[in-house]
C-alpha atoms as a PDB file:
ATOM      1  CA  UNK A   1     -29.031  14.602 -63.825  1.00  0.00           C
ATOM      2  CA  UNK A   2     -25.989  12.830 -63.393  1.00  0.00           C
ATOM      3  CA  UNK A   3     -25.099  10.857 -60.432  1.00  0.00           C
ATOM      4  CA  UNK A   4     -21.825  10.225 -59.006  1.00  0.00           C
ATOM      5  CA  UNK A   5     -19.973   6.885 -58.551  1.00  0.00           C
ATOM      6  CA  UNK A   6     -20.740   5.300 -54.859  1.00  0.00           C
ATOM      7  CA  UNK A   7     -17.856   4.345 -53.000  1.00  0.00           C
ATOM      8  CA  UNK A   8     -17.949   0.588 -52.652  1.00  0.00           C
ATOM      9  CA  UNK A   9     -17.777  -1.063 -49.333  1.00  0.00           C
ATOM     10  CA  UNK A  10     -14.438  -2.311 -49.576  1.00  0.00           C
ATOM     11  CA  UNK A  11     -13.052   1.339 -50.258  1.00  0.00           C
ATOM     12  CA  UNK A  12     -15.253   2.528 -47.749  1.00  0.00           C
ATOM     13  CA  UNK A  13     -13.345   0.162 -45.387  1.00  0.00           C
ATOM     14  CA  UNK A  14     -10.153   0.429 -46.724  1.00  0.00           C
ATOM     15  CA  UNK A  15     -10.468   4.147 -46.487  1.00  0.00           C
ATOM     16  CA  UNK A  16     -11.332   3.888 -42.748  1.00  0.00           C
ATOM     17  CA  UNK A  17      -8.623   1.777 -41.878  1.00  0.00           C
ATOM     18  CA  UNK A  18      -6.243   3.959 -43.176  1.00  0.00           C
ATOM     19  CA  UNK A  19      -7.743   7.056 -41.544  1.00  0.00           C
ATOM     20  CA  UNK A  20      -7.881   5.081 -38.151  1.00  0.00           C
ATOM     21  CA  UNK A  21      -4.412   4.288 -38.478  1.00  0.00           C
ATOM     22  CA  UNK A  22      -3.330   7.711 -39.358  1.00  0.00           C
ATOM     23  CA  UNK A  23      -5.165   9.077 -36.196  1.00  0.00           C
ATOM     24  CA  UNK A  24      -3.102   6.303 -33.843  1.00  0.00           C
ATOM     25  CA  UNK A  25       0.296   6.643 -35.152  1.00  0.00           C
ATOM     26  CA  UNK A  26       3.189   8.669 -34.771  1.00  0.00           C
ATOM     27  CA  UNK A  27       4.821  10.869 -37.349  1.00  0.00           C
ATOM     28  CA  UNK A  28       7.667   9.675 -38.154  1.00  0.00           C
ATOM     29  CA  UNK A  29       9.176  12.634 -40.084  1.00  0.00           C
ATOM     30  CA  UNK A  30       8.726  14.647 -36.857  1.00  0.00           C
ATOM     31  CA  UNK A  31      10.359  11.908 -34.326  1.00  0.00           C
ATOM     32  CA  UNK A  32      13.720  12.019 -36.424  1.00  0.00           C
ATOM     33  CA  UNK A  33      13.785  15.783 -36.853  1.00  0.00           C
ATOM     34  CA  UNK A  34      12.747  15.539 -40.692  1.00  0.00           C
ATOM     35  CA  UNK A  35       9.261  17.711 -40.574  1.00  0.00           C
ATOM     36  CA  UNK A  36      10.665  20.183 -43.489  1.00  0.00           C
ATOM     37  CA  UNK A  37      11.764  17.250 -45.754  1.00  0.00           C
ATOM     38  CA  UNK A  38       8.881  14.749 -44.879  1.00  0.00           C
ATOM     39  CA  UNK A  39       8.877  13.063 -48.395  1.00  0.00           C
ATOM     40  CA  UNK A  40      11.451  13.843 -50.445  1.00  0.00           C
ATOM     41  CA  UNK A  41      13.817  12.923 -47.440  1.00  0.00           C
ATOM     42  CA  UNK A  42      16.628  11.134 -48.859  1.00  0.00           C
ATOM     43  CA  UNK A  43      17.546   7.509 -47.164  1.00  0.00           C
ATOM     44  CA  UNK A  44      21.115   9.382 -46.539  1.00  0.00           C
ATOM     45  CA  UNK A  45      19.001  11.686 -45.047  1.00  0.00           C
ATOM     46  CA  UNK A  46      17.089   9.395 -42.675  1.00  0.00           C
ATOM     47  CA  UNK A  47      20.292   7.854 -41.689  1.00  0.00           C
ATOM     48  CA  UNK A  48      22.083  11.342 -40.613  1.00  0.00           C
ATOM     49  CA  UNK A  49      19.145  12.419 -39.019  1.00  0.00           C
ATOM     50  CA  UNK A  50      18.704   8.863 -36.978  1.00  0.00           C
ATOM     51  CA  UNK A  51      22.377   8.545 -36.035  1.00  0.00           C
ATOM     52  CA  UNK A  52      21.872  12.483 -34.710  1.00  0.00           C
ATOM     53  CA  UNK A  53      19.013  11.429 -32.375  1.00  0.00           C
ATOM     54  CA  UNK A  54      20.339   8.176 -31.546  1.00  0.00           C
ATOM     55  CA  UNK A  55      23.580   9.816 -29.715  1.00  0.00           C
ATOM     56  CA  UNK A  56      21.504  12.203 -28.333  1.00  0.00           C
ATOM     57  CA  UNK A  57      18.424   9.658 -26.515  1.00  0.00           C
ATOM     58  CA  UNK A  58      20.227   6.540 -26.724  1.00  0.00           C
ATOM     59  CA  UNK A  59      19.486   5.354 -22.721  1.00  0.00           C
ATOM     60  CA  UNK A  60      22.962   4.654 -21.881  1.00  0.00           C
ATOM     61  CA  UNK A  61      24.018   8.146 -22.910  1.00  0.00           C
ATOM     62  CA  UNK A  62      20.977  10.381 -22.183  1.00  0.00           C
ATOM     63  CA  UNK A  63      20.822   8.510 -19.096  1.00  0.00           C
ATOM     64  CA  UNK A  64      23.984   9.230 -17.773  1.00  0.00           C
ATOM     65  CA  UNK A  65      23.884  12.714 -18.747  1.00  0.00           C
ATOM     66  CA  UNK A  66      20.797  13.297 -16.753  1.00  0.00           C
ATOM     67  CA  UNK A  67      22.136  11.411 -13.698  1.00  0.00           C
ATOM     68  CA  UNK A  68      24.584  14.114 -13.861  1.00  0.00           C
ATOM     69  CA  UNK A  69      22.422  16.938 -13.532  1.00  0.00           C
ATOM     70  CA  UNK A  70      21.170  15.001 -10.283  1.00  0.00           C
ATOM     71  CA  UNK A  71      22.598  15.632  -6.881  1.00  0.00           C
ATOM     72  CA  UNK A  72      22.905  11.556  -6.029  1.00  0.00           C
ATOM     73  CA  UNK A  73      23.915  10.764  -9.909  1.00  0.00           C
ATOM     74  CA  UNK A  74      21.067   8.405  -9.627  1.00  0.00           C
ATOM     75  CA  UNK A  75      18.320   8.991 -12.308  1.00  0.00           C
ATOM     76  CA  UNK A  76      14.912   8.998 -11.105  1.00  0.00           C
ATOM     77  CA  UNK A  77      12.883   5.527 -12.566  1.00  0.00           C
ATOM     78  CA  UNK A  78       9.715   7.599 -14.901  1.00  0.00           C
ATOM     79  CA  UNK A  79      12.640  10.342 -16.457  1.00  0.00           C
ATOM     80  CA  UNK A  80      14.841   6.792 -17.431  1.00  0.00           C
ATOM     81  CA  UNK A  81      11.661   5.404 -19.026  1.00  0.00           C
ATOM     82  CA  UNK A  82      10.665   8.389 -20.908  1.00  0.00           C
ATOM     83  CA  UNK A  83      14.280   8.262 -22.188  1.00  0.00           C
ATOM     84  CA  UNK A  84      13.919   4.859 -23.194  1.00  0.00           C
ATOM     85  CA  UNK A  85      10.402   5.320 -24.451  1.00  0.00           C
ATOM     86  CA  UNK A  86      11.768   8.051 -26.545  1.00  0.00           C
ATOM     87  CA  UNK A  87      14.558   5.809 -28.327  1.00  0.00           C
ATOM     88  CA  UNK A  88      12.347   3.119 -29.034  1.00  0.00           C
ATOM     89  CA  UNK A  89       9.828   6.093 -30.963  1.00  0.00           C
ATOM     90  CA  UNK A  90      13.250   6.948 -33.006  1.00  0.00           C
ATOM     91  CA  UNK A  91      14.172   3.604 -34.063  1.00  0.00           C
ATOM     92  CA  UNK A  92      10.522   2.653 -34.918  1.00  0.00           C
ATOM     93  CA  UNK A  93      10.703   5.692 -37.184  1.00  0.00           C
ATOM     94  CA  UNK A  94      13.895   4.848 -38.411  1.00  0.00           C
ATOM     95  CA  UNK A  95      12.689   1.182 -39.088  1.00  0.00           C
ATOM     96  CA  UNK A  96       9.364   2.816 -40.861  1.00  0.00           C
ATOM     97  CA  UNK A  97      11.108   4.970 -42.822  1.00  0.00           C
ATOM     98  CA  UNK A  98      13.864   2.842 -44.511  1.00  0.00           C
ATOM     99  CA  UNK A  99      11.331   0.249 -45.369  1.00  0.00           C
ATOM    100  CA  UNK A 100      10.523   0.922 -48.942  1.00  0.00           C
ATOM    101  CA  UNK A 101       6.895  -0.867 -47.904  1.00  0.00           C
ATOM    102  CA  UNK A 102       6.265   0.566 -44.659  1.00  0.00           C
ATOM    103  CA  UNK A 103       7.716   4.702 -45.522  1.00  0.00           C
ATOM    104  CA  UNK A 104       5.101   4.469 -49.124  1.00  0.00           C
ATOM    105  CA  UNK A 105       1.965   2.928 -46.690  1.00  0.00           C
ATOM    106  CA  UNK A 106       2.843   5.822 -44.041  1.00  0.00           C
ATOM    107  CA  UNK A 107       3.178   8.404 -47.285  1.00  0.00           C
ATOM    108  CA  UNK A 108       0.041   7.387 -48.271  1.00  0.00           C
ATOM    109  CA  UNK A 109      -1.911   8.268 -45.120  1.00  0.00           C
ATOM    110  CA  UNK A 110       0.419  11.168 -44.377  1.00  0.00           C
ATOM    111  CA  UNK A 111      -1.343  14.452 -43.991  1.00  0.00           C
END
């Protein structure tokens, strides 16, 4: 009988690592609105699609918008963090995804 090639430690680890990692971060694609694309996205493509979010939950904008909606124009404290909370996820995608580096190591443990 024939047996199959063991894993070796280090890709046991290395495998791991990047499963652990895929399990504890976001999906990029998804934040900017790019699910049907994922990979074959375009960098034109990540740019449209992170100057689209960016006007709509940048927190000076999104902010003031909500405070609108509000009957003292004043925007309660946890919906002006989520907003801000929210950009930061959009430009951390953005960053991730421009970086030749960072978008193959995310395509690589993409499911």
């Amino acid at each position: 009988p024939t047996r199959t090639p063991r894993s070796t430690p280090v890709e046991d680890a290395s495998w791991r690592l990047k499963k652990m990692v895929a399990e504890h971060s976001e999906d990029h694609y998804e934040c900017l609105e790019l699910s049907d694309l994922r990979w074959r996205a375009t960098e034109d493509d990540i740019k449209k699609a992170f100057r689209r979010m960016s006007l709509l939950y940048h927190p000076d904008k999104a902010t003031s918008a909500a405070a609108a909606e509000e009957e003292d124009n004043k925007v309660p404290e946890h919906v002006a963090e989520e907003i801000e909370e929210r950009f930061k996820r959009i430009r951390k995608s953005y960053d991730v995804l421009m970086d030749r580096k960072k978008r193959a190591a995310f395509d690589s443990i993409d499911g």
